[in-house]
Protein backbone atom coordinates (compact mmCIF):
# COMPACT_ATOMS: atom_id res chain seq x y z
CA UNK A 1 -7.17 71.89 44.42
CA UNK A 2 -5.11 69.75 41.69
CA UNK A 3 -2.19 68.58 41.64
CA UNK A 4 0.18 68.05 38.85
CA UNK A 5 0.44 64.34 39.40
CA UNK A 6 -3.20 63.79 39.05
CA UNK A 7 -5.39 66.65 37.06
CA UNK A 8 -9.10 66.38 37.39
CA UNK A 9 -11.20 68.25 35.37
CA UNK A 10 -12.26 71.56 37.46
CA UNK A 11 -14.56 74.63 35.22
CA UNK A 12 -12.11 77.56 35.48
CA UNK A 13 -13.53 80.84 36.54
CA UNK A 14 -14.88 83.43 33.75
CA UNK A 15 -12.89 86.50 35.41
CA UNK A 16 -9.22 85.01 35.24
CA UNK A 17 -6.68 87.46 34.72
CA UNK A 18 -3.15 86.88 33.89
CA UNK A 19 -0.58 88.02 36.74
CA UNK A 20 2.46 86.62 35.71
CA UNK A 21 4.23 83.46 33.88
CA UNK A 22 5.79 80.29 34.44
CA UNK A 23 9.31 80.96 31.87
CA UNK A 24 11.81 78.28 32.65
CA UNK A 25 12.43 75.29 35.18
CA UNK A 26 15.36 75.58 38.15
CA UNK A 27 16.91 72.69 39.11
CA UNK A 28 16.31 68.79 39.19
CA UNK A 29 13.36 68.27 41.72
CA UNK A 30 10.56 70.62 39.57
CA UNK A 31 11.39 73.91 40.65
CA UNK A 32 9.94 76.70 37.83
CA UNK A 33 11.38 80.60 37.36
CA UNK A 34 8.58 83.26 37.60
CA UNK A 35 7.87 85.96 36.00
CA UNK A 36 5.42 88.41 38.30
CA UNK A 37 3.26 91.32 36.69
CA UNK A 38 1.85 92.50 40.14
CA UNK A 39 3.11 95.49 41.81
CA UNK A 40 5.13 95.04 44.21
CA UNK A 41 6.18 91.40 42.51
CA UNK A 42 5.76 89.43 45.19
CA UNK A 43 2.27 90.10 45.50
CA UNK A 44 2.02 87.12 43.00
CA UNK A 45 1.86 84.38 45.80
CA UNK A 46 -0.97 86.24 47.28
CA UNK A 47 -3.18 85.40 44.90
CA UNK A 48 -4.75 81.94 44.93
CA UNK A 49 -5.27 79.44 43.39
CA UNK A 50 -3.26 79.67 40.11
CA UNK A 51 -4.65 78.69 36.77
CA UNK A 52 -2.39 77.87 33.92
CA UNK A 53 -3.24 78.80 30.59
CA UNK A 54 -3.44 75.30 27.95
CA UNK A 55 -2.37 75.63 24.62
CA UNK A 56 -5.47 75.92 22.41
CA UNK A 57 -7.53 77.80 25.68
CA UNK A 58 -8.78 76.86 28.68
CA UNK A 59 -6.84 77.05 32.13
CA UNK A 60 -5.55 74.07 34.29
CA UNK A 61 -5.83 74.51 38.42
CA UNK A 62 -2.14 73.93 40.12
CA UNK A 63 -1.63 74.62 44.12
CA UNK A 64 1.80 76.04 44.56
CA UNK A 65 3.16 74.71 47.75
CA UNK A 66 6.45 76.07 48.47
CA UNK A 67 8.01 79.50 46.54
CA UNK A 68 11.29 82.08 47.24
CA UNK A 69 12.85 84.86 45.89
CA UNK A 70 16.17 85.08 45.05
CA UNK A 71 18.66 87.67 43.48
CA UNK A 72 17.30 86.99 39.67
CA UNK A 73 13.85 86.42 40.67
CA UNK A 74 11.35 84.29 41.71
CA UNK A 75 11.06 80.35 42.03
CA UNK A 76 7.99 78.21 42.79
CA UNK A 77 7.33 74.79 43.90
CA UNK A 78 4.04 72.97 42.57
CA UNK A 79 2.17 70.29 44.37
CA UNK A 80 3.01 66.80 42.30
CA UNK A 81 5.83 68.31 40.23
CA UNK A 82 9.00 67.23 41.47
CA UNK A 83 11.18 66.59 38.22
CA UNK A 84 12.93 68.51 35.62
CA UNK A 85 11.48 67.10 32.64
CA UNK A 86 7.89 67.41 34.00
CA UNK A 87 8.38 70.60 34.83
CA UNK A 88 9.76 71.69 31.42
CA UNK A 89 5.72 71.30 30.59
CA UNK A 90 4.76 74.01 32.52
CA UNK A 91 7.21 76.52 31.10
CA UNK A 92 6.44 79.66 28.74
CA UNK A 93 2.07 79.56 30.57
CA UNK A 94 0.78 82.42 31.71
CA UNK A 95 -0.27 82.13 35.24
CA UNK A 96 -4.24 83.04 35.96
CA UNK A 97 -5.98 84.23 39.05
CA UNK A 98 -9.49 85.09 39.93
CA UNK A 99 -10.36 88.24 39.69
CA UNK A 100 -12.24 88.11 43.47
CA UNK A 101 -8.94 87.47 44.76
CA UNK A 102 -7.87 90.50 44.52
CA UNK A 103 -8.05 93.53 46.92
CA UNK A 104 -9.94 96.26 46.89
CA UNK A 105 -8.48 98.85 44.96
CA UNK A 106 -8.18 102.59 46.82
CA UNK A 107 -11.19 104.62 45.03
CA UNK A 108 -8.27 106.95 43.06
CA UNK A 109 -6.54 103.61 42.02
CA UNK A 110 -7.26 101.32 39.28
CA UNK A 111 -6.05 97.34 38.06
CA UNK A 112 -4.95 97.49 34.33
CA UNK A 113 -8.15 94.82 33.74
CA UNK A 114 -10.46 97.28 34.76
CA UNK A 115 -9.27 99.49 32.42
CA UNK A 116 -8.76 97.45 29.17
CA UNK A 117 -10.94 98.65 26.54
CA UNK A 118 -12.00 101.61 27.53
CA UNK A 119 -12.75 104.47 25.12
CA UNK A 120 -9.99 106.96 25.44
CA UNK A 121 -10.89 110.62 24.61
CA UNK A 122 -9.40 113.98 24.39
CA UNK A 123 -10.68 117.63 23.73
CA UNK A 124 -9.78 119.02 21.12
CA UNK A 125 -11.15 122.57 20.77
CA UNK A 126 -14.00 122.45 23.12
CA UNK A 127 -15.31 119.12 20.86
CA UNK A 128 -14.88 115.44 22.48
CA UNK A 129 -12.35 113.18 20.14
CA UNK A 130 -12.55 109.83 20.63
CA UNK A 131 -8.76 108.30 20.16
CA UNK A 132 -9.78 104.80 20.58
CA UNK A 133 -9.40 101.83 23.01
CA UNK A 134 -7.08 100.94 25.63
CA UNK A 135 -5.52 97.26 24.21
CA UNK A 136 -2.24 97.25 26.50
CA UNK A 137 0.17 98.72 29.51
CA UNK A 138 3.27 98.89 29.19
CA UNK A 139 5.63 98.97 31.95
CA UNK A 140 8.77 101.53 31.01
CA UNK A 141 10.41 102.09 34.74
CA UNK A 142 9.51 105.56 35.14
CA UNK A 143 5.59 104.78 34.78
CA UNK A 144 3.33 103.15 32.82
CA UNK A 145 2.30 103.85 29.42
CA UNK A 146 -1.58 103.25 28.08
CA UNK A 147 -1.58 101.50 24.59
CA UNK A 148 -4.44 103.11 22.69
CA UNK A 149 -5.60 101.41 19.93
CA UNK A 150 -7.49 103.42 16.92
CA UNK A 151 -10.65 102.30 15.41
CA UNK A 152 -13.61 102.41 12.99
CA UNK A 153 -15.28 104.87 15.77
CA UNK A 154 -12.48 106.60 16.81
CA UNK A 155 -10.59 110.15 15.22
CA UNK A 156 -7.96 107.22 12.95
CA UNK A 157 -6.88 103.91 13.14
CA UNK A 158 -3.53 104.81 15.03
CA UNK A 159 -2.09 103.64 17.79
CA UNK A 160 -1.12 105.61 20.87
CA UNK A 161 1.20 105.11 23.60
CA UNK A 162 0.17 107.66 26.30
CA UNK A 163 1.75 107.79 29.97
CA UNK A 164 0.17 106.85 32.41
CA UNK A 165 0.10 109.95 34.44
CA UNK A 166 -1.78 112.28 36.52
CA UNK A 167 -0.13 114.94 34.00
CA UNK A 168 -2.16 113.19 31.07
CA UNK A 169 -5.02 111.28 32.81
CA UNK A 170 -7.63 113.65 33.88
CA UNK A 171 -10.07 110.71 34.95
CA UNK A 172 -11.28 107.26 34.84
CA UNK A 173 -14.85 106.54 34.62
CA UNK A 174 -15.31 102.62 34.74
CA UNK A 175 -18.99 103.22 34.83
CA UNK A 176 -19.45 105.39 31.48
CA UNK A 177 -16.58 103.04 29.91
CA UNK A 178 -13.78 106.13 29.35
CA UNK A 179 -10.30 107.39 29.86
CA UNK A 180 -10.10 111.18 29.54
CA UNK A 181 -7.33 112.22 28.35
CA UNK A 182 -5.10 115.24 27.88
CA UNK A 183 -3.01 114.54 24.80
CA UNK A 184 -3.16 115.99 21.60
CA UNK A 185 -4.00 113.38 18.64
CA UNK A 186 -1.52 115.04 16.35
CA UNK A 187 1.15 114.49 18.93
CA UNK A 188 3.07 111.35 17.21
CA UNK A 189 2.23 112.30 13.51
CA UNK A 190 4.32 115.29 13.78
């Protein structure tokens, strides 16, 4: 590991995905806020080592040594960062992890990475429609909501915001590369 004191250069791994972000610093000795996309939240110190994104691309190794939750969220500690104005530098990055580091998933569950673009399709009429690819989640509160993006080989060019849902997903096959679906495409153009 790296600390922020003294980088050295270390080849990031291909399969980093973002799991949450560094917004603003707390306090004088370094402290950051952060933001966690895992589920629950806190899962976000689980997963080691972090990777910040650069400007421009590429990802920079930290080692967080010390992190807490409070009332508004989370604050984290990293190795050689111990001022306010240093800190400030590692604000508004996405924070990376390896892939491996992750769990297994249950064989009924799925991470969102896994299922970024995969071709979304519906029946319409007996007849496979493809509605496009899956570009986005987005997390509402009451569950999350598949952003399907419409291309050259799909029914249009629209995009599609479909729940999430047992109601609407009828399965996931990462193997084949699709989401079926039961939505109808005309749904939102009414």
């Amino acid at each position: 590991m790296t600390s922020a004191k003294s980088q050295t250069a270390v080849d990031a791994p291909d399969d980093l995905v973002v799991v949450g972000r560094i917004t603003t610093v707390h306090g004088v000795q370094g402290w950051v806020k952060v933001h966690s996309f895992t589920e629950p939240e806190g899962n976000i110190f689980d997963y080691k080592p972090w990777w910040l994104a650069r400007v421009g691309g590429g990802a920079e190794l930290v080692e967080v040594d010390q992190f807490r939750a409070t009332p508004k969220g989370f604050l984290a500690h990293i190795v050689g960062l111990d001022d306010r104005d240093r800190a400030r530098l590692f604000c508004q990055r996405d924070i990376q992890v390896s892939v491996s580091s992750f769990p297994a998933a249950a064989p009924d569950e799925f991470y969102w990475h896994q299922l970024m673009g995969l071709r979304v399709i519906t029946s319409v009429a007996g007849q496979d429609v493809v509605l496009g690819a899956v570009t986005d989640f987005l997390e509402t509160g009451a569950n999350d909501v598949m952003v399907v993006k419409g291309d050259e080989q799909s029914l249009d060019r629209i995009e599609r915001l479909i729940p999430y849902v047992d109601l609407y997903i009828e399965e996931v096959d990462l193997a084949a590369g699709i989401i079926r679906v039961d939505w109808d495409p005309t749904f939102e153009l009414e």
